[in-house]
N, C-alpha and C. Protein backbone atom coordinates (compact mmCIF):
# COMPACT_ATOMS: atom_id res chain seq x y z
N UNK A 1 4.46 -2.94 66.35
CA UNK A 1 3.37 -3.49 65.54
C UNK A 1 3.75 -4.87 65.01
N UNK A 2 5.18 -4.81 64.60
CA UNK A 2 5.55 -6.20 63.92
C UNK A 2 5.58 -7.28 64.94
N UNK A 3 5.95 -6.97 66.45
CA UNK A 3 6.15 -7.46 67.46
C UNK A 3 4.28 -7.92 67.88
N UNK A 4 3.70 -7.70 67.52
CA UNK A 4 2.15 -8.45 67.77
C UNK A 4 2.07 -9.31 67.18
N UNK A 5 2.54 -9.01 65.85
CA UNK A 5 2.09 -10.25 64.96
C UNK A 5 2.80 -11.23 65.01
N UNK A 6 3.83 -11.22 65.68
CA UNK A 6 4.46 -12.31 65.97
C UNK A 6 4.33 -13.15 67.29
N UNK A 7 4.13 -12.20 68.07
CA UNK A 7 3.59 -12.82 70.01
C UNK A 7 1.82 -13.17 69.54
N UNK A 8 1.13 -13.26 68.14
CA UNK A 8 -0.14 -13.24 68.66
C UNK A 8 -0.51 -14.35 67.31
N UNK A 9 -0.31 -15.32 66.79
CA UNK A 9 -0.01 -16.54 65.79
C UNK A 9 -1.49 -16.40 64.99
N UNK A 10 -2.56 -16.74 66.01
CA UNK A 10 -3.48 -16.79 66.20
C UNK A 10 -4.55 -16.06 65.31
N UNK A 11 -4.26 -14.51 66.36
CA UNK A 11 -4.24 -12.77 65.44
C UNK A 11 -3.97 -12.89 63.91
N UNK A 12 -2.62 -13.23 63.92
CA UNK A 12 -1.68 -12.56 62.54
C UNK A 12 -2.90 -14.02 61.28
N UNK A 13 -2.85 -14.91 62.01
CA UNK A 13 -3.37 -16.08 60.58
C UNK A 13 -5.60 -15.31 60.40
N UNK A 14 -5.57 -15.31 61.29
CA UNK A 14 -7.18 -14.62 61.18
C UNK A 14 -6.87 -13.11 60.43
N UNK A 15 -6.48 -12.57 60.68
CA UNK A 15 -5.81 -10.88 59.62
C UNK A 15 -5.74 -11.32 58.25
N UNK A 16 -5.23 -12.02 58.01
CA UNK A 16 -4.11 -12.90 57.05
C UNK A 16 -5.88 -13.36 56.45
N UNK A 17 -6.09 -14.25 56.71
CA UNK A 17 -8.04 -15.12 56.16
C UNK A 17 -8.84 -13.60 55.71
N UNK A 18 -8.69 -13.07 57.04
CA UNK A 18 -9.89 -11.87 56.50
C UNK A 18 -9.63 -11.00 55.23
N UNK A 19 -7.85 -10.47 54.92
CA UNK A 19 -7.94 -10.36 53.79
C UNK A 19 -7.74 -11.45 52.55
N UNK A 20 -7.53 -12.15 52.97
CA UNK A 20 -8.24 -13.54 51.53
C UNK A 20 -8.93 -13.55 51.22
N UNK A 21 -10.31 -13.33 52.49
CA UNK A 21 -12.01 -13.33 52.03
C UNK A 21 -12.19 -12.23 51.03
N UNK A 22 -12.26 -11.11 51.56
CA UNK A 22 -12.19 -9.48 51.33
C UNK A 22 -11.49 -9.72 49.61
N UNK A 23 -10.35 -10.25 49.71
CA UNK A 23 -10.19 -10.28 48.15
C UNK A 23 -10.76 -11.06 47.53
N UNK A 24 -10.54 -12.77 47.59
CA UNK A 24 -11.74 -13.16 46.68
C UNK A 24 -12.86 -12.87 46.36
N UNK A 25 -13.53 -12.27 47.82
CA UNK A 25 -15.30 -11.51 47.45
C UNK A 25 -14.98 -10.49 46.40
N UNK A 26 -13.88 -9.38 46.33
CA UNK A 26 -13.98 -8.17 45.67
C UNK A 26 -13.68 -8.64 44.25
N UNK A 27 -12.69 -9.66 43.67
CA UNK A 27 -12.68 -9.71 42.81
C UNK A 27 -13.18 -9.76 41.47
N UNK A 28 -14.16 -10.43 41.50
CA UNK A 28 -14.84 -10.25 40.50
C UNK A 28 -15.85 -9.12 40.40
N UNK A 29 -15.79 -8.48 40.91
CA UNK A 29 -16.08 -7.14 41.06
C UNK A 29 -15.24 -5.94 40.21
N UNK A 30 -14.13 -6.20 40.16
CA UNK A 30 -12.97 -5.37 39.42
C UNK A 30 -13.20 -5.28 37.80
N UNK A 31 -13.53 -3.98 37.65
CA UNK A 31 -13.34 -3.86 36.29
C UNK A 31 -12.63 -4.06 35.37
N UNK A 32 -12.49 -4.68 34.35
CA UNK A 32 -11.06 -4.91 33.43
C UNK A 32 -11.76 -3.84 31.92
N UNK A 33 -10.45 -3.75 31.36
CA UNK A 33 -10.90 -2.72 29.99
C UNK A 33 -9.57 -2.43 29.36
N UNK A 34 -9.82 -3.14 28.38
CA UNK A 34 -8.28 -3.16 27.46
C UNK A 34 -8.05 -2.02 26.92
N UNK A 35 -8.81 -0.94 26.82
CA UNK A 35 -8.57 0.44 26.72
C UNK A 35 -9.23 1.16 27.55
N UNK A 36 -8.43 1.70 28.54
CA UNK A 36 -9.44 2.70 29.71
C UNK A 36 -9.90 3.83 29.10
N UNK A 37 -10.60 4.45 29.56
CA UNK A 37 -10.82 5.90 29.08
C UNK A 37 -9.54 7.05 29.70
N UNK A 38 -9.04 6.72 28.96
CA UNK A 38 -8.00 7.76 29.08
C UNK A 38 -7.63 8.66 28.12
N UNK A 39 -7.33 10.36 28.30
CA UNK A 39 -6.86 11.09 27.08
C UNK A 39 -5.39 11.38 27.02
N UNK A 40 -4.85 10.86 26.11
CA UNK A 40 -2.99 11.50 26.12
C UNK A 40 -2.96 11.82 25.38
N UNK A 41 -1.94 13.01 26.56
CA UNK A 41 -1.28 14.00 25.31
C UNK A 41 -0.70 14.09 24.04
N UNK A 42 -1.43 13.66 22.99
CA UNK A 42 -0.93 13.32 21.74
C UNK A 42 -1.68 14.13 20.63
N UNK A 43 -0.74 14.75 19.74
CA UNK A 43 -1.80 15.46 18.67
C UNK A 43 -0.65 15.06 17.56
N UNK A 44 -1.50 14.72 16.13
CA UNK A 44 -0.50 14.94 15.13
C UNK A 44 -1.11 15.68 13.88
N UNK A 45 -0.01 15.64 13.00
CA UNK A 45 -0.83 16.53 12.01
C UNK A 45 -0.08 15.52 10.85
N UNK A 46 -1.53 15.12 9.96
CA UNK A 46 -1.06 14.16 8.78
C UNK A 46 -1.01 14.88 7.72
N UNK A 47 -0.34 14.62 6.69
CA UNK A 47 -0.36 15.54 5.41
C UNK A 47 -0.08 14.46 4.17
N UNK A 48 -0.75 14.65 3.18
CA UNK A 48 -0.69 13.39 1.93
C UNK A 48 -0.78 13.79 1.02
N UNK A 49 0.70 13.57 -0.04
CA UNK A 49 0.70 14.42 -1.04
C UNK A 49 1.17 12.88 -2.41
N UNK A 50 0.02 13.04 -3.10
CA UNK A 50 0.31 11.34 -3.97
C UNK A 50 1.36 11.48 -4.98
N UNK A 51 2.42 10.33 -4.73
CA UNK A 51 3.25 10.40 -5.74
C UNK A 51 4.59 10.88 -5.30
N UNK A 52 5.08 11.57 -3.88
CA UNK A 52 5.98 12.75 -4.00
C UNK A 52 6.62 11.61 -3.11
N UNK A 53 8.48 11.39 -3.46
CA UNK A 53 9.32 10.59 -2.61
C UNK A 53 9.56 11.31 -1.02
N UNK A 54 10.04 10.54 -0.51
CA UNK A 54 9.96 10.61 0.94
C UNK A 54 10.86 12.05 1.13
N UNK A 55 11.95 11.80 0.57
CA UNK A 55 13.15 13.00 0.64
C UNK A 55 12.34 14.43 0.58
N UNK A 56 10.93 14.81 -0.71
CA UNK A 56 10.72 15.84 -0.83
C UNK A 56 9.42 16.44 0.06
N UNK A 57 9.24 14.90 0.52
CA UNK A 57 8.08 14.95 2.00
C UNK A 57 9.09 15.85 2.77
N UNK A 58 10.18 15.29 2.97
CA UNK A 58 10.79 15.99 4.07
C UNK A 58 10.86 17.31 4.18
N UNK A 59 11.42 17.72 2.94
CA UNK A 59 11.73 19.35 2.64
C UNK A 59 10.04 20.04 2.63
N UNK A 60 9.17 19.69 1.45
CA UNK A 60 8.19 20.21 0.94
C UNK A 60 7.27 20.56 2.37
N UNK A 61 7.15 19.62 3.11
CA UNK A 61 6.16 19.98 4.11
C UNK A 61 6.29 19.22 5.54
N UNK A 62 7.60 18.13 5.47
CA UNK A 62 7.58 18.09 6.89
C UNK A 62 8.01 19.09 8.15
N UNK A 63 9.31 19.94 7.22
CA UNK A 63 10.19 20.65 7.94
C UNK A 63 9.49 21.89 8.34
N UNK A 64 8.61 22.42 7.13
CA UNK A 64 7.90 23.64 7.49
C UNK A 64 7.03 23.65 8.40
N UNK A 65 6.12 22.34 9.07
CA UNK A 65 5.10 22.07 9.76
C UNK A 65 5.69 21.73 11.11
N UNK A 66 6.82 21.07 11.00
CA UNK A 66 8.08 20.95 12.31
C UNK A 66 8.25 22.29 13.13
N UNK A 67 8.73 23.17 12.12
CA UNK A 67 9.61 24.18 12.73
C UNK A 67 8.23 25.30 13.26
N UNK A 68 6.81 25.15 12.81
CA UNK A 68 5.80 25.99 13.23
C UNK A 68 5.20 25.69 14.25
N UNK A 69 5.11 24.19 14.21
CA UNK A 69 4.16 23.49 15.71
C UNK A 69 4.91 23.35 16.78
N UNK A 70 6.39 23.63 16.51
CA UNK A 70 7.50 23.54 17.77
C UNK A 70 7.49 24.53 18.33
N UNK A 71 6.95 25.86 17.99
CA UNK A 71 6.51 27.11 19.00
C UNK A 71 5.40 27.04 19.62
N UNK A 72 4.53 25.71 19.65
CA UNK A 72 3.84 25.58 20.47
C UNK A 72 4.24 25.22 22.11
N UNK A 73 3.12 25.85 23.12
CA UNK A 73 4.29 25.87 24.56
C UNK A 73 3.42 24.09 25.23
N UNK A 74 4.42 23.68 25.70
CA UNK A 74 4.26 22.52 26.87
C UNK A 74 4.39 21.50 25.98
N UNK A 75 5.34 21.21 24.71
CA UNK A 75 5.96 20.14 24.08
C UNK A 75 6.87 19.52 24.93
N UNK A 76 6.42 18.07 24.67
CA UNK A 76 7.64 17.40 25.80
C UNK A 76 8.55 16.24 24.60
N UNK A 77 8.29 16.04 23.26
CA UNK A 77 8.78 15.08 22.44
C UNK A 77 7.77 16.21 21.10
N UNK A 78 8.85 16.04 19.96
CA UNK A 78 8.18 16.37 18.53
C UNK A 78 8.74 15.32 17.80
N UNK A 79 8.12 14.36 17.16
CA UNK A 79 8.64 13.39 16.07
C UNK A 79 7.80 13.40 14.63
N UNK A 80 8.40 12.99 13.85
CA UNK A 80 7.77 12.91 12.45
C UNK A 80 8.17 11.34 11.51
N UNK A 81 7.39 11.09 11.04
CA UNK A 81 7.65 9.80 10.16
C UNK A 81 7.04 10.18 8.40
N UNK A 82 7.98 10.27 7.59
CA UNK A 82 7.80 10.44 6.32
C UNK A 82 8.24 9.25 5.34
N UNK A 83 7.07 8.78 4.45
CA UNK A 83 7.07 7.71 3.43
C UNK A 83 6.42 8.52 2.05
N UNK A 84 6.66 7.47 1.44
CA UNK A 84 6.27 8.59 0.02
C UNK A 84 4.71 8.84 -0.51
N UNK A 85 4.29 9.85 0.01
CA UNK A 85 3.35 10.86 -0.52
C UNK A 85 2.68 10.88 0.79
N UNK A 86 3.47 10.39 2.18
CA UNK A 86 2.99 10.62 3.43
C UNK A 86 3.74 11.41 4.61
N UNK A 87 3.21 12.28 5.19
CA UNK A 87 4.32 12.74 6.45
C UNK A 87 3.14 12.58 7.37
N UNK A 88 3.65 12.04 8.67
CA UNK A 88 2.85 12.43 10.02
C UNK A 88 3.57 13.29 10.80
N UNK A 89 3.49 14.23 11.41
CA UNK A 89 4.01 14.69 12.82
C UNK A 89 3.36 14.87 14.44
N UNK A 90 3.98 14.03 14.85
CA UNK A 90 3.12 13.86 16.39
C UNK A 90 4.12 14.67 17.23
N UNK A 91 3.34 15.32 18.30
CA UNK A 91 3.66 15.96 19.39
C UNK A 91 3.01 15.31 20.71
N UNK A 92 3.76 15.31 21.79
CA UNK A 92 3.34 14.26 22.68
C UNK A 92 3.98 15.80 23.44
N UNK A 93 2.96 16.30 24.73
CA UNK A 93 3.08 16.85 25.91
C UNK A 93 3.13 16.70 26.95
N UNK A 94 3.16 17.26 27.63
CA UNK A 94 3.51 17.08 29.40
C UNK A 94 2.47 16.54 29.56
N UNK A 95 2.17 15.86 30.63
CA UNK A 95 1.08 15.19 31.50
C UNK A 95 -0.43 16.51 32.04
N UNK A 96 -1.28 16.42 31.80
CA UNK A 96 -2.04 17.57 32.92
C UNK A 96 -2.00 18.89 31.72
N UNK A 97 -1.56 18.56 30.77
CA UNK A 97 -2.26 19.50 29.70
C UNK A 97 -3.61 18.82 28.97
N UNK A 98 -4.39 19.61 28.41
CA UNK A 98 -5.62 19.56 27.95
C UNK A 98 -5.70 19.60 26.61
N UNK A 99 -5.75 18.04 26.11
CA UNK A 99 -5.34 17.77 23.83
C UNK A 99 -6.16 18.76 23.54
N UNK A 100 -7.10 18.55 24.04
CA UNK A 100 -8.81 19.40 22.77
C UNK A 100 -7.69 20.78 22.47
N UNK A 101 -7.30 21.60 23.67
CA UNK A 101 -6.56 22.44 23.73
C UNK A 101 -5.18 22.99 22.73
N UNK A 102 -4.43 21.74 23.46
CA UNK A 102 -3.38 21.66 22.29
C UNK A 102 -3.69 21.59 20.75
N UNK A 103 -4.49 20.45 20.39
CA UNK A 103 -5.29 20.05 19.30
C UNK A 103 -5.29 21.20 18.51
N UNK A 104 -6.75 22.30 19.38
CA UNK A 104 -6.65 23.46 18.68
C UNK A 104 -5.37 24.63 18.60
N UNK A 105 -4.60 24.34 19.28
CA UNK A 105 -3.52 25.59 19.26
C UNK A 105 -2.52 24.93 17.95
N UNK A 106 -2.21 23.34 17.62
CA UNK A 106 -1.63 23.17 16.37
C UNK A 106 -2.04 23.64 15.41
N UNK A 107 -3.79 23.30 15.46
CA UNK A 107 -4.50 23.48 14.13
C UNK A 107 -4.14 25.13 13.49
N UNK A 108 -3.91 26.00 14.78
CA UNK A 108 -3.92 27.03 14.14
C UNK A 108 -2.46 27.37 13.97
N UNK A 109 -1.55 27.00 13.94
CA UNK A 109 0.04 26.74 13.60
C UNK A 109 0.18 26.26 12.09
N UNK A 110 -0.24 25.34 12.25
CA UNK A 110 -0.37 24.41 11.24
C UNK A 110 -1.43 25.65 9.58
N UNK A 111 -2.16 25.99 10.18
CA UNK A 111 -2.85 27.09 9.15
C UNK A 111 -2.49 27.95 8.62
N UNK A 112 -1.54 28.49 9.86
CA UNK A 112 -0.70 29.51 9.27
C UNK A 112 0.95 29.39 8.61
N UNK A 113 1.10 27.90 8.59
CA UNK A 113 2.24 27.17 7.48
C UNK A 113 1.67 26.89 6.03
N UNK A 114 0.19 26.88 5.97
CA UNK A 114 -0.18 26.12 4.88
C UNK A 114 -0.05 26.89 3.47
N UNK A 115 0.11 28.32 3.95
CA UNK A 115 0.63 28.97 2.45
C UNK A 115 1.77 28.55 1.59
N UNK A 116 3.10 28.26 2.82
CA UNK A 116 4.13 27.73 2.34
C UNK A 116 4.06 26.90 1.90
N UNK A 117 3.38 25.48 2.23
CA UNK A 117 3.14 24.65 1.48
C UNK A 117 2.76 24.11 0.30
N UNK A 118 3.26 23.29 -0.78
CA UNK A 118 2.55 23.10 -1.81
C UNK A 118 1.42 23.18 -2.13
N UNK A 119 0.36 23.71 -3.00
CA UNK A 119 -0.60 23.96 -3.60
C UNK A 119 -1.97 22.75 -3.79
N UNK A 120 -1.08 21.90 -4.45
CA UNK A 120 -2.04 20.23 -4.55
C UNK A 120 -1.65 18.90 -3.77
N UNK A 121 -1.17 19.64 -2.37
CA UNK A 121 -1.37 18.63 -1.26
C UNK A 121 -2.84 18.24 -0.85
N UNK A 122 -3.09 16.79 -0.40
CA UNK A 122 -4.30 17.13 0.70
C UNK A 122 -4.12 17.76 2.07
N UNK A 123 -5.92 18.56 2.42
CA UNK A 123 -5.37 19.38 3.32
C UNK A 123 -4.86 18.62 4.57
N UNK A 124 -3.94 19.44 5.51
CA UNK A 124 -3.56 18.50 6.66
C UNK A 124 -4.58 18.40 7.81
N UNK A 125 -4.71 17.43 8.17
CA UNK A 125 -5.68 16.71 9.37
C UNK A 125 -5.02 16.93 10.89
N UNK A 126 -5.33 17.51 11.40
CA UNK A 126 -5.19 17.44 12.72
C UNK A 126 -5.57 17.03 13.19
N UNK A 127 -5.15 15.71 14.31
CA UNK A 127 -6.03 15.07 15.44
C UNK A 127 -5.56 14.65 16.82
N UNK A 128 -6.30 14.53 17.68
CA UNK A 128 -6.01 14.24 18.94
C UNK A 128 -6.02 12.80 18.96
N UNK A 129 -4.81 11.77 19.48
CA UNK A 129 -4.60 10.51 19.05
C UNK A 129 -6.34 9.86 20.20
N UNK A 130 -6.21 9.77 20.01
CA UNK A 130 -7.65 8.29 20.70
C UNK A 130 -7.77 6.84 20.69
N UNK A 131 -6.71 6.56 21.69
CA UNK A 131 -6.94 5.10 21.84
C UNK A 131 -8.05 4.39 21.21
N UNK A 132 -9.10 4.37 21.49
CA UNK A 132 -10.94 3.68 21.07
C UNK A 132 -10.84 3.95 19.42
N UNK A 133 -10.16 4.58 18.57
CA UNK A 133 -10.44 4.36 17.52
C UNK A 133 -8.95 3.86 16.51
N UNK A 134 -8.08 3.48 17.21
CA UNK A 134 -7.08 2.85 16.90
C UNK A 134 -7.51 1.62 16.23
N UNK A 135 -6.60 1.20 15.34
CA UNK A 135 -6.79 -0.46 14.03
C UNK A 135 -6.95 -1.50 15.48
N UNK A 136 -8.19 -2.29 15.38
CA UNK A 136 -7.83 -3.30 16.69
C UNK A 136 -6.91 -5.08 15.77
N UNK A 137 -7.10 -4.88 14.61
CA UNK A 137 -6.73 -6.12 13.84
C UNK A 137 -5.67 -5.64 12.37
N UNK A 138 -4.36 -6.08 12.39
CA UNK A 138 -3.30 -5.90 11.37
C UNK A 138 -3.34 -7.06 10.97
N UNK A 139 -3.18 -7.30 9.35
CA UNK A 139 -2.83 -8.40 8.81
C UNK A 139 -2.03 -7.76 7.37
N UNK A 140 -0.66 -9.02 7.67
CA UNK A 140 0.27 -9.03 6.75
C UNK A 140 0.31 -9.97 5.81
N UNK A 141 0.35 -9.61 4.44
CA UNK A 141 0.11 -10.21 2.97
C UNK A 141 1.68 -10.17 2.19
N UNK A 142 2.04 -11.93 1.90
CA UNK A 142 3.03 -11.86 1.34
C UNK A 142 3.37 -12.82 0.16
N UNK A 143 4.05 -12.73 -0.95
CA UNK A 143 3.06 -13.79 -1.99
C UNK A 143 4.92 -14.34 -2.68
N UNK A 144 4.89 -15.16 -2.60
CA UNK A 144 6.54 -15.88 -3.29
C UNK A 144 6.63 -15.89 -4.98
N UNK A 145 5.13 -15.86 -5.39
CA UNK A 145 4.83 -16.12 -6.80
C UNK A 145 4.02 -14.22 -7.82
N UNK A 146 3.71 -13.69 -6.48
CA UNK A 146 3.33 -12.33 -7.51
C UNK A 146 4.44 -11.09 -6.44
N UNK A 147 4.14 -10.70 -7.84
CA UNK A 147 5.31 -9.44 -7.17
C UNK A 147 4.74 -8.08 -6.34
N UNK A 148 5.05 -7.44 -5.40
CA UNK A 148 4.29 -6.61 -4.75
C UNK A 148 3.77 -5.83 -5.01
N UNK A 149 3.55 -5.26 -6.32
CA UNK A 149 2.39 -4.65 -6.98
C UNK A 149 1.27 -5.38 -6.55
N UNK A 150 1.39 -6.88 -7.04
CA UNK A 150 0.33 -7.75 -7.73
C UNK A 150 -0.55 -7.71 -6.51
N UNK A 151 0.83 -8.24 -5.52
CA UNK A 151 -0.44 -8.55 -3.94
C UNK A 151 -0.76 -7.17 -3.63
N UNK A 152 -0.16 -6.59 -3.47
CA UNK A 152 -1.01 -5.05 -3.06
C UNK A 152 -2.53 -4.87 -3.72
N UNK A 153 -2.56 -4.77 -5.21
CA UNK A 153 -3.56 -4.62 -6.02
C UNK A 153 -4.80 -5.93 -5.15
N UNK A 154 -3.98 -6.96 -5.12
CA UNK A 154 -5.44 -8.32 -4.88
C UNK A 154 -6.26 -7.75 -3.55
N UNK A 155 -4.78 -7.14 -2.56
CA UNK A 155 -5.33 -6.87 -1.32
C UNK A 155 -6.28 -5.73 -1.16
N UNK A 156 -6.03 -5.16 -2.31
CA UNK A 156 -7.00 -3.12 -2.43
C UNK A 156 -8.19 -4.27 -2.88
N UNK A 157 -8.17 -4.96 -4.36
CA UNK A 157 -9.34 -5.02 -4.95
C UNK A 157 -10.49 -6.19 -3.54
N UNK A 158 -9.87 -7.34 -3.33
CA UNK A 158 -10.25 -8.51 -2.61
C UNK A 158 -10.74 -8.43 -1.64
N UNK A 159 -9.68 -8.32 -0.53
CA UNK A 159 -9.73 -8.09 0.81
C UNK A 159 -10.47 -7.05 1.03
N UNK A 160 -9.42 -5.70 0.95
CA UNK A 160 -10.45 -5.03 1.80
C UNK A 160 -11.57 -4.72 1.59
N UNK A 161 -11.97 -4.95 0.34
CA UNK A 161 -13.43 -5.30 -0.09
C UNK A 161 -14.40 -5.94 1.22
N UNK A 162 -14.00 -6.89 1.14
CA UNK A 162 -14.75 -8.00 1.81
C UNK A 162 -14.42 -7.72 3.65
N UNK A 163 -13.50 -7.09 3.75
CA UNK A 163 -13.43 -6.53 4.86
C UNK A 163 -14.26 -5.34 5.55
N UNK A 164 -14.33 -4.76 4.87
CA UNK A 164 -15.37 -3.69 4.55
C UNK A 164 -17.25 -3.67 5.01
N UNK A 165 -17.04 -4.84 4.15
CA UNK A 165 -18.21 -5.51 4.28
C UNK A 165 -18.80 -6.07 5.63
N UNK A 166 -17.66 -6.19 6.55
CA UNK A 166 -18.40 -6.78 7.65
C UNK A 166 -18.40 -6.13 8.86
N UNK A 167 -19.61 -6.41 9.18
CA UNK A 167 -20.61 -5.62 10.36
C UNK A 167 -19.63 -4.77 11.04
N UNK A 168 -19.78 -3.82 11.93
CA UNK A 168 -19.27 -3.22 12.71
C UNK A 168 -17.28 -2.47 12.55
N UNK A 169 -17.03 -3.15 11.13
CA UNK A 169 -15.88 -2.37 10.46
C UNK A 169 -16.02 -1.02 10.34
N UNK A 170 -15.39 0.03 10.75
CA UNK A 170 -15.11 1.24 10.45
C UNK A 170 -14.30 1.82 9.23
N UNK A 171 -13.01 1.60 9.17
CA UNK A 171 -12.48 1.64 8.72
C UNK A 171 -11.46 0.86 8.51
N UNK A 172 -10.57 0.17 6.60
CA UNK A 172 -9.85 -0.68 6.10
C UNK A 172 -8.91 0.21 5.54
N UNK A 173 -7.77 0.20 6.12
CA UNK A 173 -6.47 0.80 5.46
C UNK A 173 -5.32 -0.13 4.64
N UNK A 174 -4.40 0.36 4.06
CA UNK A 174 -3.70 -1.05 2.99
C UNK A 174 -2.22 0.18 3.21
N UNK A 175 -1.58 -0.31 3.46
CA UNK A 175 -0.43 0.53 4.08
C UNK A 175 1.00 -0.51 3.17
N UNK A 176 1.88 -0.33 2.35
CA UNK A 176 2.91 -1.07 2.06
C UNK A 176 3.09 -1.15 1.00
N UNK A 177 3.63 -1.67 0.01
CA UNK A 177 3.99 -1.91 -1.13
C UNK A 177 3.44 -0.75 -1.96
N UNK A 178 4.71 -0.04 -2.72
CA UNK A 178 4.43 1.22 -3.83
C UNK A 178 3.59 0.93 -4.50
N UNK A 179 2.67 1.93 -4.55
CA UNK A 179 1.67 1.76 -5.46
C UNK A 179 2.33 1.95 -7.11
N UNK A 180 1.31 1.47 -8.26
CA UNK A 180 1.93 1.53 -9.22
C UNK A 180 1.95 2.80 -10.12
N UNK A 181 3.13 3.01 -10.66
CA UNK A 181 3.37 4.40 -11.29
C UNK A 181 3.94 4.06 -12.85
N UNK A 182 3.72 5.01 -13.34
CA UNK A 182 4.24 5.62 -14.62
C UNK A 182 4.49 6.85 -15.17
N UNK A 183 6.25 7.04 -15.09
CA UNK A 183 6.82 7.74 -15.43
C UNK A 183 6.80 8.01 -17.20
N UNK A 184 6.63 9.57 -17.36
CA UNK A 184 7.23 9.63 -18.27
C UNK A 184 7.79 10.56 -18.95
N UNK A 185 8.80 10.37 -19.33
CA UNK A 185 10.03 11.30 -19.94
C UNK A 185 10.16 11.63 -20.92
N UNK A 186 9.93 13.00 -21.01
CA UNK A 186 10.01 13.80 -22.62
C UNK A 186 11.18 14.21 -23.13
N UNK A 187 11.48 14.15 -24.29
CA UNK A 187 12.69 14.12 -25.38
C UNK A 187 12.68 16.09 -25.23
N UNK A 188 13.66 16.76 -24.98
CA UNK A 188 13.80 18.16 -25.18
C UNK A 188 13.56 18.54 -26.06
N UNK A 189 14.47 17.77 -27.27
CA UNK A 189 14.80 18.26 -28.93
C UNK A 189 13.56 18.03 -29.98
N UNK A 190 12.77 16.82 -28.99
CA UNK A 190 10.97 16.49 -30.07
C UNK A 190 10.35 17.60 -29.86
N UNK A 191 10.14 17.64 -28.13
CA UNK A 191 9.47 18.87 -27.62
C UNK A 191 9.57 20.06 -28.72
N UNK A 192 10.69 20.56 -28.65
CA UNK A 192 10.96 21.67 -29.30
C UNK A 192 11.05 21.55 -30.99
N UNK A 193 10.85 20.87 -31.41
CA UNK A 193 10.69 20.82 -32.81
C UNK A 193 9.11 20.41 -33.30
N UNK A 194 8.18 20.33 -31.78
CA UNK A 194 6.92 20.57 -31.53
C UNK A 194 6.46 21.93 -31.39
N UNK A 195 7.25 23.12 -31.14
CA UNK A 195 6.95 24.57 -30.13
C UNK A 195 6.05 24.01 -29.38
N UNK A 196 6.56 22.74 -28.63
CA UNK A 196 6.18 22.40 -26.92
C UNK A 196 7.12 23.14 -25.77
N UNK A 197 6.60 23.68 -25.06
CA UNK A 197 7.82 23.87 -23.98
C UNK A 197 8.10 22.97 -22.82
């Protein structure tokens, strides 16, 4: 075969044109799509409990929701990411399994952990990840003169305000800087010379 195209110059440069034509004609023809429709195997389960440090994310409800959704069958990766008053846990499966499926077989894992779990958590969300509704725009806020309370607060009150506001926005999330708290610490010996317990 290789031996034609070389005894036949002629042949091989006309072969050679016809697919040039054939492609330039098809090209613009080709679909492009920065997100195909595709489903992967991805399910996680979010859980948000306000106020609670990362350490007791871990114990309180990451580990228990770990060790229940990992008896689920055709896991190919289990990971978790915990910040304070947040845990996610994603499970990513084999190829040629069916999320809706999986989806529902966590949810009901996950239901039957939730006794163990703390009381005044929010409830946990189960979802099948979906490309098409992923953040298409991140923006990072950083201020030399207010301290990260301050910009956090401008960015909750300001921004995503006004973000919000415009057409075809779904949803504005604010992800970073501790929100602001106040602790406070009671004296034992007042307490009790209150009959406070």
């Amino acid at each position: 075969m290789i031996g034609t195209f070389i005894r036949r110059p002629v042949f091989t440069t006309m072969f050679v044109l016809l697919l040039v034509v054939f492609g330039i004609k098809s090209y613009p023809n080709l679909g492009v799509d920065l997100y195909p429709d595709v489903e992967l195997p991805l399910v996680s389960v979010t859980v948000t409990y306000t106020g609670v440090s990362p350490e007791e994310m871990e114990t309180l409800i990451t580990r228990p929701i770990e060790d229940r959704v990992s008896q689920v069958a055709g896991i190919k990766t289990l990971s978790s990411t915990v910040r304070e008053g947040y845990s996610q846990t994603t499970l990513e499966f084999e190829l040629g399994v069916d999320p809706r499926e999986m989806a529902s077989e966590v949810r009901e894992k996950v239901a039957s952990v939730r006794r163990r779990l703390p009381d005044d958590i929010d409830e946990p969300v189960v979802q099948r990840f979906d490309i098409s509704s992923q953040s298409i725009a991140a923006f990072t806020f950083a201020s030399d003169s207010r301290s990260r309370e301050e910009t956090r607060k401008i960015v909750e009150d300001v921004v995503k305000e006004e973000l919000q506001r415009v057409e075809g926005v779904s949803e504005v999330s604010v992800v970073g800087a501790s929100l602001r708290a106040i602790k406070l610490i009671a004296d034992p010996e007042k307490l009790n010379s209150y009959n406070i317990s």
